[in-house]
C-alpha atoms as a PDB file:
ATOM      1  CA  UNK A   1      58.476  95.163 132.722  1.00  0.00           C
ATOM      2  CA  UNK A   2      59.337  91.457 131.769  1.00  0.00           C
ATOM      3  CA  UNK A   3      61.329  90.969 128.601  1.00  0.00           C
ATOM      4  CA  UNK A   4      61.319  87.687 126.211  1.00  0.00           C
ATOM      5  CA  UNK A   5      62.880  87.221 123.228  1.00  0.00           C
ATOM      6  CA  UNK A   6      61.451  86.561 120.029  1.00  0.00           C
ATOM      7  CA  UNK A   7      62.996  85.325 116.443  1.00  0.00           C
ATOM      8  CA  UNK A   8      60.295  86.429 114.613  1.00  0.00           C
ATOM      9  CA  UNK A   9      60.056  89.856 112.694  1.00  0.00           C
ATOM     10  CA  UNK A  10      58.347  91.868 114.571  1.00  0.00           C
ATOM     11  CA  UNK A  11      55.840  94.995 113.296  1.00  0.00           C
ATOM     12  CA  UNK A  12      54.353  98.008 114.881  1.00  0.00           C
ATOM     13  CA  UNK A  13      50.727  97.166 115.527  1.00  0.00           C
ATOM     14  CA  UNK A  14      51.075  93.862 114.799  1.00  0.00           C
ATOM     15  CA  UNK A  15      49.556  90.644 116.381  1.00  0.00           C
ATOM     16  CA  UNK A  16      51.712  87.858 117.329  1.00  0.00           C
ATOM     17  CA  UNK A  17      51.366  84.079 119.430  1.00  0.00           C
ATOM     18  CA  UNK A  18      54.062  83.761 121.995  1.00  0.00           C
ATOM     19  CA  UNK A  19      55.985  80.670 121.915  1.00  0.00           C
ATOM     20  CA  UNK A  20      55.088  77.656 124.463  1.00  0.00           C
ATOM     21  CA  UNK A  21      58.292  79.111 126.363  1.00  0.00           C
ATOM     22  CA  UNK A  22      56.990  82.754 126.829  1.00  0.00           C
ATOM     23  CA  UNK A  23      53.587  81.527 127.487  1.00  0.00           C
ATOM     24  CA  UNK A  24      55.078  79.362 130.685  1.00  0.00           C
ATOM     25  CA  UNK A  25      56.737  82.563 131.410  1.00  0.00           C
ATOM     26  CA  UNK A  26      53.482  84.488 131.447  1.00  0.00           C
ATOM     27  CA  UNK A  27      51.678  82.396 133.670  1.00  0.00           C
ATOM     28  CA  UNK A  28      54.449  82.121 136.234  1.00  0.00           C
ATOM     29  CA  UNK A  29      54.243  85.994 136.152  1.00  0.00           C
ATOM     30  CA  UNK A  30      50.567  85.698 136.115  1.00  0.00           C
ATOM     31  CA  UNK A  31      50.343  88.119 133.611  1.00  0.00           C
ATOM     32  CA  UNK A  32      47.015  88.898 132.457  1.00  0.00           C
ATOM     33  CA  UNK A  33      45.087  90.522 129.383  1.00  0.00           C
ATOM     34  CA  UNK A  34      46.179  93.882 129.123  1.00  0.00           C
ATOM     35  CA  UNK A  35      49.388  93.725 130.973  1.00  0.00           C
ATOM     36  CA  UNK A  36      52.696  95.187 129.218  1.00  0.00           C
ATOM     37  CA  UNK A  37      55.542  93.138 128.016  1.00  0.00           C
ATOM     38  CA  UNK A  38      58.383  94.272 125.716  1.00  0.00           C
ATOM     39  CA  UNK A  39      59.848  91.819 123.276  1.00  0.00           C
ATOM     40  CA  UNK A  40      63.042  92.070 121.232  1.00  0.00           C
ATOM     41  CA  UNK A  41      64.635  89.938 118.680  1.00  0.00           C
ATOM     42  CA  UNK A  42      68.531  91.170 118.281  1.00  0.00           C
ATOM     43  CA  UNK A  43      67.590  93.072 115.536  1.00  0.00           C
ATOM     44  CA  UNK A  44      68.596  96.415 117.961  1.00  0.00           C
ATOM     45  CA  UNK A  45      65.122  97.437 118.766  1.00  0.00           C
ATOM     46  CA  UNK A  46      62.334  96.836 121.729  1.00  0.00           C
ATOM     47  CA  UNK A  47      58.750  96.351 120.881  1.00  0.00           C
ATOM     48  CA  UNK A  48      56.457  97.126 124.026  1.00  0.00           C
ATOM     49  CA  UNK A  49      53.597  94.944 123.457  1.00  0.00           C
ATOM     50  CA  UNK A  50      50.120  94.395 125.426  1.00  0.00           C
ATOM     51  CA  UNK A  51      48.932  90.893 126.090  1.00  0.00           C
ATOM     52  CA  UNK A  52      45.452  90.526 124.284  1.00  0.00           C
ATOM     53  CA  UNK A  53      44.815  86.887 125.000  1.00  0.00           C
ATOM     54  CA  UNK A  54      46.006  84.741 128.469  1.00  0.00           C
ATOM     55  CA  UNK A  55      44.942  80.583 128.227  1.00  0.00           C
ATOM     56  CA  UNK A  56      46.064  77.500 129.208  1.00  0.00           C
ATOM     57  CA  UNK A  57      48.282  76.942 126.710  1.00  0.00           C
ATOM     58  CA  UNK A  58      48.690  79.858 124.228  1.00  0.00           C
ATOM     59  CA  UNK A  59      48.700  83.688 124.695  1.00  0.00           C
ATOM     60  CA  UNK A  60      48.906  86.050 122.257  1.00  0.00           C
ATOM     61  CA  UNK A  61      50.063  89.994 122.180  1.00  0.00           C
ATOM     62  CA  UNK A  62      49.871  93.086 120.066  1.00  0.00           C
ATOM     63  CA  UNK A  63      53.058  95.579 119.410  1.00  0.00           C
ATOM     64  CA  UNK A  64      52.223  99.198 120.154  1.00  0.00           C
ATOM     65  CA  UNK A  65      55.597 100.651 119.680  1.00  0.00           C
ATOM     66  CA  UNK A  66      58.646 100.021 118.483  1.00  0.00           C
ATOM     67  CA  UNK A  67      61.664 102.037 120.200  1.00  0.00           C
ATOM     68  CA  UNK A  68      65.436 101.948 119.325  1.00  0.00           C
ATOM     69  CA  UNK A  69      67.500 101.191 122.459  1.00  0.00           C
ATOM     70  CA  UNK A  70      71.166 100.457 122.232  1.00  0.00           C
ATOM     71  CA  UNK A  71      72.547  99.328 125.363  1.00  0.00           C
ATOM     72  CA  UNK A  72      75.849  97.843 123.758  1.00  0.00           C
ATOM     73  CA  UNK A  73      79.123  98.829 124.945  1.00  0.00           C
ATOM     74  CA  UNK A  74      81.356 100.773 122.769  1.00  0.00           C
ATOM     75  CA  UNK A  75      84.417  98.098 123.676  1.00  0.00           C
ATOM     76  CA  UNK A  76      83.676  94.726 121.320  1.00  0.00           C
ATOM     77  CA  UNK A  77      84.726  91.878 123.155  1.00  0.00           C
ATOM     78  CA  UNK A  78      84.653  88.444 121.652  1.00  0.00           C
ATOM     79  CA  UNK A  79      85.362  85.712 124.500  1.00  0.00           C
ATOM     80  CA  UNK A  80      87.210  83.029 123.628  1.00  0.00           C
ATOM     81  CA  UNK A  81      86.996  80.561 126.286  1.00  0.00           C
ATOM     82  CA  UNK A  82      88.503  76.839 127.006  1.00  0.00           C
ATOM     83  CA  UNK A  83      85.565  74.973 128.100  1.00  0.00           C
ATOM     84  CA  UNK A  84      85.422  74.479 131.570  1.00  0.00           C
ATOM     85  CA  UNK A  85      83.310  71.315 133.136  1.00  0.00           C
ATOM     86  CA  UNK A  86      80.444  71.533 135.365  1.00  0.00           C
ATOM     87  CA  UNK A  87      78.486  74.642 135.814  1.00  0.00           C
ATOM     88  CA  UNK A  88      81.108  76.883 135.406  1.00  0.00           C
ATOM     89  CA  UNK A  89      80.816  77.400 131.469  1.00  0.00           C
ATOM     90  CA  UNK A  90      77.353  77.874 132.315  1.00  0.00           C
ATOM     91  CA  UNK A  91      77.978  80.668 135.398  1.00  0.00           C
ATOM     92  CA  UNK A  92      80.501  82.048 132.786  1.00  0.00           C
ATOM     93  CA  UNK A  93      78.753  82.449 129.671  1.00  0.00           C
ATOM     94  CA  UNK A  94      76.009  83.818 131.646  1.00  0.00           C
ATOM     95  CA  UNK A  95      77.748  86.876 133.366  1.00  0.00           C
ATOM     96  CA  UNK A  96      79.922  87.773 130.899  1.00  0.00           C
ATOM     97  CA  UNK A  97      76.416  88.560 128.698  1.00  0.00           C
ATOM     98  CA  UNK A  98      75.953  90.411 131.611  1.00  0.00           C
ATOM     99  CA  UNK A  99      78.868  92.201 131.358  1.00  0.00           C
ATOM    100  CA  UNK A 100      78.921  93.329 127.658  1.00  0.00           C
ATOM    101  CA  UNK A 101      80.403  90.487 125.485  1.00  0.00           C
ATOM    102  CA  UNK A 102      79.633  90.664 122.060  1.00  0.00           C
ATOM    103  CA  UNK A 103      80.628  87.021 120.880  1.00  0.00           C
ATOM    104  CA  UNK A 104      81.132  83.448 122.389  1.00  0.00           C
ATOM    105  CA  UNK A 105      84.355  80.969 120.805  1.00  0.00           C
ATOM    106  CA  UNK A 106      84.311  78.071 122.765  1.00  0.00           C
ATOM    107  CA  UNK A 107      87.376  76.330 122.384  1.00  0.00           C
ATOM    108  CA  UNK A 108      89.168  72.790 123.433  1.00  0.00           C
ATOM    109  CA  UNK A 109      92.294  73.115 124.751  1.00  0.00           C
ATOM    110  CA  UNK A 110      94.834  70.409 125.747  1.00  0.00           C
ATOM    111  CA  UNK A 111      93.826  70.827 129.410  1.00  0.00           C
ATOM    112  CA  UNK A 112      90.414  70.622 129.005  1.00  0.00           C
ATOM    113  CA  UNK A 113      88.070  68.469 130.895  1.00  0.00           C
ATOM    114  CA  UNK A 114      85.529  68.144 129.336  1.00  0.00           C
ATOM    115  CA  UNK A 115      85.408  66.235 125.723  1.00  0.00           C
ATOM    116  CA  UNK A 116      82.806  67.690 123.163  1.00  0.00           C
ATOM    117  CA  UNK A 117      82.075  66.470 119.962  1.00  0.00           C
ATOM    118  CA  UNK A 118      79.482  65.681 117.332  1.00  0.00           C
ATOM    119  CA  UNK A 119      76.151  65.909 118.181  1.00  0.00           C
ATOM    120  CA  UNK A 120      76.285  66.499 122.124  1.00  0.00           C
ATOM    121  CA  UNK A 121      78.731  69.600 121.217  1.00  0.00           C
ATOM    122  CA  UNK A 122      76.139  70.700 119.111  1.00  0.00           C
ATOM    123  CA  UNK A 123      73.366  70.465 121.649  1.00  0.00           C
ATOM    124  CA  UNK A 124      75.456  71.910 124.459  1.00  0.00           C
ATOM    125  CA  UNK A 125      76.351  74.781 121.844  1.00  0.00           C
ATOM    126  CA  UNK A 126      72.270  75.068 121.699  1.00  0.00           C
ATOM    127  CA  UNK A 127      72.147  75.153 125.539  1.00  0.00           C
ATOM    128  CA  UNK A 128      74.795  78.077 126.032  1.00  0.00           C
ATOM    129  CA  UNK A 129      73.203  79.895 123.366  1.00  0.00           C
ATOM    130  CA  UNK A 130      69.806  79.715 125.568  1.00  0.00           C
ATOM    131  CA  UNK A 131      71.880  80.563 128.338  1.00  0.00           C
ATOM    132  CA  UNK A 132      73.052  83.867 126.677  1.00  0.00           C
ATOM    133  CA  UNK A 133      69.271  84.891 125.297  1.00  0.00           C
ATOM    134  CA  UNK A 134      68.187  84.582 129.346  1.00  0.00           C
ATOM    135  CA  UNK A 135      70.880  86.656 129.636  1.00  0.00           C
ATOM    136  CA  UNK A 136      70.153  89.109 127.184  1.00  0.00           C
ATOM    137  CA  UNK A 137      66.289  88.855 128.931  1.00  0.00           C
ATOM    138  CA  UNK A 138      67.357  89.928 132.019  1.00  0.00           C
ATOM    139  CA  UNK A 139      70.302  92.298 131.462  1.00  0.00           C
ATOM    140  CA  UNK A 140      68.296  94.544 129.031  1.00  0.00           C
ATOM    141  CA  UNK A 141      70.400  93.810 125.861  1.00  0.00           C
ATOM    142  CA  UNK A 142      68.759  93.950 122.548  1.00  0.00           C
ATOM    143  CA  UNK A 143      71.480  92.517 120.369  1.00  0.00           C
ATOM    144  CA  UNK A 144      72.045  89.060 120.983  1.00  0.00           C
ATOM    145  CA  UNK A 145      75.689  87.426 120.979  1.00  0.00           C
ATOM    146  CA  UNK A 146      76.228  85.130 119.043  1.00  0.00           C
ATOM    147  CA  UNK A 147      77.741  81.382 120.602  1.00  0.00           C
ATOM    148  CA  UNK A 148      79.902  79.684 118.011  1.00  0.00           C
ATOM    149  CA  UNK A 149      80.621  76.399 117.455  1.00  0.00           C
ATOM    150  CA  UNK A 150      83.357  74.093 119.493  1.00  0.00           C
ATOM    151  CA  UNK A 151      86.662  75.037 117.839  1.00  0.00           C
ATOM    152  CA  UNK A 152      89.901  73.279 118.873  1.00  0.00           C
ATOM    153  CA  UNK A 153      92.493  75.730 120.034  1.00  0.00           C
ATOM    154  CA  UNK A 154      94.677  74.628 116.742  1.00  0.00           C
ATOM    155  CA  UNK A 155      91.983  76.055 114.417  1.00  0.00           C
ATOM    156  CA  UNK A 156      91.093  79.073 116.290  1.00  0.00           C
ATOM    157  CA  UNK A 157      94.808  80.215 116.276  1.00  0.00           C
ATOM    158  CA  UNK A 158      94.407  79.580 112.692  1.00  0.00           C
ATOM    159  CA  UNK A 159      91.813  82.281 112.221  1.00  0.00           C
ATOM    160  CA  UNK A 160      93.216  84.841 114.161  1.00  0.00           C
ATOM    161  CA  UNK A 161      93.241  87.893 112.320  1.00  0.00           C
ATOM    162  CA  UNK A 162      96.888  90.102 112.979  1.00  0.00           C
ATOM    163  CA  UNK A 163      94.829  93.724 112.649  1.00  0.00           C
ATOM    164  CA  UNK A 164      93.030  92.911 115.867  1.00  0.00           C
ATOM    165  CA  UNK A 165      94.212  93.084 119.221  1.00  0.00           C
ATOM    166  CA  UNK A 166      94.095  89.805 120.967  1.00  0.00           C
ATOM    167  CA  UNK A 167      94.856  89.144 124.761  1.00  0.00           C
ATOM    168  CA  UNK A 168      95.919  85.820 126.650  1.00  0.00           C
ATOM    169  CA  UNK A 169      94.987  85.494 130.328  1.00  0.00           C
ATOM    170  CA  UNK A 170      98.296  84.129 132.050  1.00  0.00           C
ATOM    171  CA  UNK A 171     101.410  84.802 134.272  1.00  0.00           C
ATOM    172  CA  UNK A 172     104.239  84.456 131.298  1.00  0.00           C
ATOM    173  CA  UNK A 173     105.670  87.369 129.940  1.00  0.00           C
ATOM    174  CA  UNK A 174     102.410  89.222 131.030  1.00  0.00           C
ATOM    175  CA  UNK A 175     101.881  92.812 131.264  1.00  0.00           C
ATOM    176  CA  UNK A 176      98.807  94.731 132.831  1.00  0.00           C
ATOM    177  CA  UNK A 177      95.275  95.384 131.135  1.00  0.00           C
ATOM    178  CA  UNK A 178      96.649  99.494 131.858  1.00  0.00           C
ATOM    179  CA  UNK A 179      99.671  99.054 130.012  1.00  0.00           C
ATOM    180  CA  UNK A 180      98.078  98.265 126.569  1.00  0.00           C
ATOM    181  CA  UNK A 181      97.821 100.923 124.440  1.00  0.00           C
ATOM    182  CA  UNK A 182      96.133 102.955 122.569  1.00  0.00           C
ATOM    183  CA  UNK A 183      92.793 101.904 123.782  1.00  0.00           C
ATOM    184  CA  UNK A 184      91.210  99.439 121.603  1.00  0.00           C
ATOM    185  CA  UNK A 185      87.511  99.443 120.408  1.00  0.00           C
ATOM    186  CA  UNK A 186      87.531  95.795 119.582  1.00  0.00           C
ATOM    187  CA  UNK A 187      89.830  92.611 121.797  1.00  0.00           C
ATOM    188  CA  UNK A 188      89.749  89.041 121.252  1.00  0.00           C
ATOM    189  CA  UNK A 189      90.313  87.676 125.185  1.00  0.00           C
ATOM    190  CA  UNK A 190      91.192  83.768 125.519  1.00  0.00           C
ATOM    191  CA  UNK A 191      90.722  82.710 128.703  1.00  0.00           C
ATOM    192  CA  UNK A 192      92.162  79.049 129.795  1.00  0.00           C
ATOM    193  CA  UNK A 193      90.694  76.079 131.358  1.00  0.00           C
ATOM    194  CA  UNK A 194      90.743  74.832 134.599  1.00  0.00           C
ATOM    195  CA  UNK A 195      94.310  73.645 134.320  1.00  0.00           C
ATOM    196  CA  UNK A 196      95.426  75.998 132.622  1.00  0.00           C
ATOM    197  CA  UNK A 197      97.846  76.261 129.058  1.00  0.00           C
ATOM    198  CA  UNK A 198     100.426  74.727 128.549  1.00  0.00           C
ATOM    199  CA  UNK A 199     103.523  76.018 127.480  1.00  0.00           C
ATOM    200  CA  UNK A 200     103.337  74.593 123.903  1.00  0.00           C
ATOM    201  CA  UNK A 201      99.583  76.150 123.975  1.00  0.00           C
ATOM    202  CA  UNK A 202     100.931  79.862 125.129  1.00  0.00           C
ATOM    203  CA  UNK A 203     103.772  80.012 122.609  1.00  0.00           C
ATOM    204  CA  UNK A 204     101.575  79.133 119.472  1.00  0.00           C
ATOM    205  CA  UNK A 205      99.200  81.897 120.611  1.00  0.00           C
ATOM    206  CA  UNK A 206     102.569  84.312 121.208  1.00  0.00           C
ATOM    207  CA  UNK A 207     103.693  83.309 117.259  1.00  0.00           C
ATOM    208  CA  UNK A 208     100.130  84.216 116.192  1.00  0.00           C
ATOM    209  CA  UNK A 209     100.234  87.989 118.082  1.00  0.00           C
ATOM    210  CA  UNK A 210      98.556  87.113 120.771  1.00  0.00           C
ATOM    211  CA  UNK A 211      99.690  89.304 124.463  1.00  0.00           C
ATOM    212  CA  UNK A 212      99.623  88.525 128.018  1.00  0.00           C
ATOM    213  CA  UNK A 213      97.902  89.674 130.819  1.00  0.00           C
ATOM    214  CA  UNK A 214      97.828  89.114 134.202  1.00  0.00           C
ATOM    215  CA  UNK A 215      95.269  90.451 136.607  1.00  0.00           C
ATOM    216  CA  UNK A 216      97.884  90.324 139.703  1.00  0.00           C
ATOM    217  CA  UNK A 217     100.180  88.078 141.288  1.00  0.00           C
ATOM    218  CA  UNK A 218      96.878  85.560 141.906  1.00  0.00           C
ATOM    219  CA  UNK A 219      95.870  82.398 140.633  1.00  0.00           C
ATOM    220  CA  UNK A 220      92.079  82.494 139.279  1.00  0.00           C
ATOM    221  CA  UNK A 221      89.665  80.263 138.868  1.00  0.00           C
ATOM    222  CA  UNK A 222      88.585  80.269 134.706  1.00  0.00           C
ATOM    223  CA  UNK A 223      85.490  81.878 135.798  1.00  0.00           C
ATOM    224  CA  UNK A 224      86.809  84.405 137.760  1.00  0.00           C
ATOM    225  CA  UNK A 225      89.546  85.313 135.263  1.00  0.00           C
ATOM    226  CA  UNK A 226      86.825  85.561 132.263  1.00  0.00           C
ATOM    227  CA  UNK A 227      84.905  87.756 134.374  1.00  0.00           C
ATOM    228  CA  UNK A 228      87.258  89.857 136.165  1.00  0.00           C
ATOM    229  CA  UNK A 229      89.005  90.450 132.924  1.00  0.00           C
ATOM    230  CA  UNK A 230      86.169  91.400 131.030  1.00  0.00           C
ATOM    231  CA  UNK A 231      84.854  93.946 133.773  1.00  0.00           C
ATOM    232  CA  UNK A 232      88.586  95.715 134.081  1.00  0.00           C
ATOM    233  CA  UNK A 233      88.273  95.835 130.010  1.00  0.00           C
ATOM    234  CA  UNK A 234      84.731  97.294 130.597  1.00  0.00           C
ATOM    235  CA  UNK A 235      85.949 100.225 132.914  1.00  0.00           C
ATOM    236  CA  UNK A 236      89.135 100.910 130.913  1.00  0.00           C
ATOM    237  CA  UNK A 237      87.664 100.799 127.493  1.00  0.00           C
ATOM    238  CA  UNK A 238      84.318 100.582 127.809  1.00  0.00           C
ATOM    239  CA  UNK A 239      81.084 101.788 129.029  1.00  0.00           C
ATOM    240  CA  UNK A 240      81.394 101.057 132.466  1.00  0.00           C
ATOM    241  CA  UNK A 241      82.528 104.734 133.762  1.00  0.00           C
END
């Protein structure tokens, strides 16, 4: 049954228009009058809905019943992630959705490619969040996470809280996602960029609490790492067996 994502509140029995972006979505689906959808709107909950109105340009659809479905894993994991440049962040963002994350930090670390700022980190911040929503549409999450805004590495290690357990992806005084214990129910991972941290960069996240991992004696891509990481985390401590 197709899924879209609404930020309205949303009502049992209830009439509602669907947003110029659903509607597109409806006629590539060639959905119909009377067809089934389900909408959600990260407030936990899907609403199955019937289409009662297909046009050019506008559709509209009534709620018929609201259900509670969590599909969140147990394991809250907050990515924290050096931007990476092309469509990697995207690819990134994306699967890790897919994989359970429960919140986005973008970060800028020394190595970083790509420079964000202003107003085009701010739209890019937009784009990843529409990123994670189509994630969330496909992967059958009703909670949405949340992207935050472009941090420098500085300021995150700032915020860093010393009751939670947070993890550093790298090959220096590392030790294995099995070794930590006891098992956590919430990790902060930080994940590099495409070059990498420097050594400066790993020992202000060290003074700060942070651990290392390593998932082998490989070198990873930042994409692979993120998602790799996440999916060991997942089957460990989460809901993956």
């Amino acid at each position: 049954m197709p899924r879209f994502y609404l930020t309205d509140t949303l009502t049992d029995y209830s009439d509602y228009s669907l947003p110029e972006n659903i509607v597109r979505h409806v006629h590539v689906l060639r959905l119909n009058a009377g067809d089934a959808l389900t909408l959600f709107n990260g407030d936990g909950n899907e609403y199955h809905a019937e289409l009662t109105e297909v046009g050019k340009r506008q559709a509209t659809c009534r709620i018929t019943e609201i259900a509670a479905a969590n599909h969140e894993s147990k394991l809250n994991i907050t990515l924290v992630q050096a931007i990476s440049s092309g469509d990697r962040m995207d690819f990134t963002l994306q699967k890790s959705v897919e994989l359970g994350v429960a919140s986005i930090q973008p970060i800028l670390s020394e190595r970083c490619v790509v420079r964000l700022s202003g107003e085009r980190a701010d739209k890019r911040v937009q784009r990843w969040q529409e990123i994670v929503i189509s994630a969330c549409e496909q992967s059958g999450r009703n909670i949405v996470p949340v992207v935050q805004p472009i941090i420098s590495l500085r300021d995150y290690l700032r915020q860093v809280s010393p009751d939670e357990l947070h993890l550093l992806m790298s090959l220096n005084r590392a030790t294995t996602l099995g070794n930590i214990a006891p098992a956590p129910e919430k990790v902060h991972l930080m994940i590099g960029p495409e070059g990498g941290w420097t050594a400066v960069e790993e020992q202000a996240a060290f003074d700060v609490g942070f651990q290392a991992v390593t998932l082998g004696k490989r070198v990873l891509r930042t994409e692979t790492a993120s998602l790799a990481a996440i999916a060991a985390m997942q089957t460990l401590w989460g809901d993956f067996i």
